[in-house]
Protein backbone atom coordinates (compact mmCIF):
# COMPACT_ATOMS: atom_id res chain seq x y z
CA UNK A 1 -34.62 -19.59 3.05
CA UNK A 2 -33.85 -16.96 0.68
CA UNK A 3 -30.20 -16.39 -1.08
CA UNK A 4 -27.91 -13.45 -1.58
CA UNK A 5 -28.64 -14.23 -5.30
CA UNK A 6 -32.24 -14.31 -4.14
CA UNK A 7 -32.41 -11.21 -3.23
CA UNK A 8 -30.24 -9.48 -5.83
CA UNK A 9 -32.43 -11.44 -8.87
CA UNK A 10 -34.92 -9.53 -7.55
CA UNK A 11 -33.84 -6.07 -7.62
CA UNK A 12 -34.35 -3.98 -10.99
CA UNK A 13 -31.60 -3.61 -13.26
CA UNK A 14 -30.55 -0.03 -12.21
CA UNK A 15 -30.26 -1.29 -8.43
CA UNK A 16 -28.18 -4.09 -9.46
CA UNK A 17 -25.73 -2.44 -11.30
CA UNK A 18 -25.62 0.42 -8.46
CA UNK A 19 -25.18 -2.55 -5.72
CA UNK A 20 -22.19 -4.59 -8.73
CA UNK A 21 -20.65 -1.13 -8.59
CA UNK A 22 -20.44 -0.86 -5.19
CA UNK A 23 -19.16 -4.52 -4.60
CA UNK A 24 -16.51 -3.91 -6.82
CA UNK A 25 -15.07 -0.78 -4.89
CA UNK A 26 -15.10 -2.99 -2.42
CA UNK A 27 -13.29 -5.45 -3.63
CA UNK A 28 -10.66 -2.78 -4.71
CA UNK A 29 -10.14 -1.56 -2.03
CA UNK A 30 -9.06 -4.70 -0.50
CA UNK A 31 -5.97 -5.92 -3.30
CA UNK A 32 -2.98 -6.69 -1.93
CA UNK A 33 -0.25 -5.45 -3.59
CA UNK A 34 0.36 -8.90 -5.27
CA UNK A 35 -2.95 -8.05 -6.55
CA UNK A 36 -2.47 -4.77 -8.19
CA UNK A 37 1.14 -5.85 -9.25
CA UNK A 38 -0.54 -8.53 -11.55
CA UNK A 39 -3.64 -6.36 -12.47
CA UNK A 40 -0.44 -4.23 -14.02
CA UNK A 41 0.25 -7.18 -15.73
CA UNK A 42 3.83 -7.48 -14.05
CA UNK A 43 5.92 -10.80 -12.26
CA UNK A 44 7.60 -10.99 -9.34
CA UNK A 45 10.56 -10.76 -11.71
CA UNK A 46 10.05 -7.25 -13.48
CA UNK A 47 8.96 -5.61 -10.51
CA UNK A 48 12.52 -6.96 -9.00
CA UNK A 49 14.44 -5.64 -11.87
CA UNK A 50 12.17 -1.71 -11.96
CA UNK A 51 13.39 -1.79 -7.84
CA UNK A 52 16.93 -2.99 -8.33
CA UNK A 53 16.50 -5.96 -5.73
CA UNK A 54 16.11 -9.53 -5.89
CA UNK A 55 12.84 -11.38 -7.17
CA UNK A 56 13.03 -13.21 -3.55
CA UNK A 57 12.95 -9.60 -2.14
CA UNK A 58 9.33 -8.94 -3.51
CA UNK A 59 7.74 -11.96 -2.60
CA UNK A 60 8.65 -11.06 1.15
CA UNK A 61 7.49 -7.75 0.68
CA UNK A 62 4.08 -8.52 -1.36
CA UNK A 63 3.47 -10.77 2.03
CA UNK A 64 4.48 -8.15 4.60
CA UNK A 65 1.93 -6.87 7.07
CA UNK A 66 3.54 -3.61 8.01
CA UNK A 67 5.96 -2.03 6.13
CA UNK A 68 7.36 1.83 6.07
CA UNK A 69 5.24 3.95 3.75
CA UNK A 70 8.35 5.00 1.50
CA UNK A 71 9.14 0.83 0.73
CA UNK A 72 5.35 1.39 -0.19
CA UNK A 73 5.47 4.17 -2.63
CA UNK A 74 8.44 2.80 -3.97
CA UNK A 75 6.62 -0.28 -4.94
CA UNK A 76 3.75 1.82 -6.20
CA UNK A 77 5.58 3.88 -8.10
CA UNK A 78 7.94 0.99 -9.95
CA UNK A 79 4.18 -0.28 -10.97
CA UNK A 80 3.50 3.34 -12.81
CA UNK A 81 1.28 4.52 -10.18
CA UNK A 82 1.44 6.69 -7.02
CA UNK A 83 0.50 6.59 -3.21
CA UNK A 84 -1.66 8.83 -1.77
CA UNK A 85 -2.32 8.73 2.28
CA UNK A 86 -5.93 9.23 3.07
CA UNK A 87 -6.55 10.43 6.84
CA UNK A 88 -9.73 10.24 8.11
CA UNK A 89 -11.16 12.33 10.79
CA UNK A 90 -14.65 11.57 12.49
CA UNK A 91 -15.95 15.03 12.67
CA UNK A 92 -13.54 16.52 9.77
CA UNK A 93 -13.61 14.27 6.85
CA UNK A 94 -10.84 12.89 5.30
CA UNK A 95 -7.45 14.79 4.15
CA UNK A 96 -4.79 13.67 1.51
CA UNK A 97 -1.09 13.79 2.64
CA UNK A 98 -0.02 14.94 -0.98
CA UNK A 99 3.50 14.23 0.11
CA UNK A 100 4.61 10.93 1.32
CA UNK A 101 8.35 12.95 2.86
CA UNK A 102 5.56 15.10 4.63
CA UNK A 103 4.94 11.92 6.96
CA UNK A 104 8.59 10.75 7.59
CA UNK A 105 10.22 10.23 10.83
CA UNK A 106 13.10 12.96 10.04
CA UNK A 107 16.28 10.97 9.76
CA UNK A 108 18.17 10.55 12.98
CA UNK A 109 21.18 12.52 13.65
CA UNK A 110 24.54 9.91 14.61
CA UNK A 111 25.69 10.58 18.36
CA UNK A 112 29.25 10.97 18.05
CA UNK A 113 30.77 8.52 20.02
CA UNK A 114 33.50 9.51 22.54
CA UNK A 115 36.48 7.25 22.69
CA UNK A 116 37.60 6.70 26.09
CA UNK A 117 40.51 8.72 27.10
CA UNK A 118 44.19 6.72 27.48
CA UNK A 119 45.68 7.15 30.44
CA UNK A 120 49.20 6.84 30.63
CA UNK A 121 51.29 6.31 33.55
């Protein structure tokens, strides 16, 4: 049976590069953002002090499965970098949100409350 590194050994040397290329695209497009925070060469602890919250705080949020897309940026941004949202479209492409505000819920307006009436008899 032949192996992955089989296979690869075998390629020329352009081919290989093109496919080492390629997995490495791959692989970054699948950091986490405890991943790119210490690619930046950043702890737990500066990233805490560049967002004003506690060091606890971003080890909840580097192991978060959903969060809102302006905690994201945030985070992004406190590395040096920005956030882009890619939308992809099966017969259009993709498009680039330039604006992250462009995709927020608009904030929601406070109902006034109405305090019951006293009745006095």
């Amino acid at each position: 049976m032949r192996t992955l590194n089989d296979v690869i050994g075998k390629l020329p040397p352009a081919r290989r590069q093109k496919v080492e290329a390629r997995a490495q695209e791959l692989i970054a497009e699948e950091l986490t953002l405890q991943d790119l925070r210490k690619a930046q060469k950043l702890t737990q602890q500066q990233m805490a002090k560049a967002l004003n919250i506690g060091q606890d705080s971003i080890s909840r949020l580097e192991k978060r499965s959903d969060m809102m897309l302006s905690t994201m940026r945030s985070y992004i941004e406190a590395m040096g970098g920005s956030l882009e949202l890619v939308v992809s479209f099966p017969k259009r492409g993709s498009v680039i949100i330039k604006s992250i505000e462009d995709v927020a819920p608009a904030p929601k307006k406070s109902a006034k409350r109405r305090r019951p009436e006293l009745v006095r008899a």
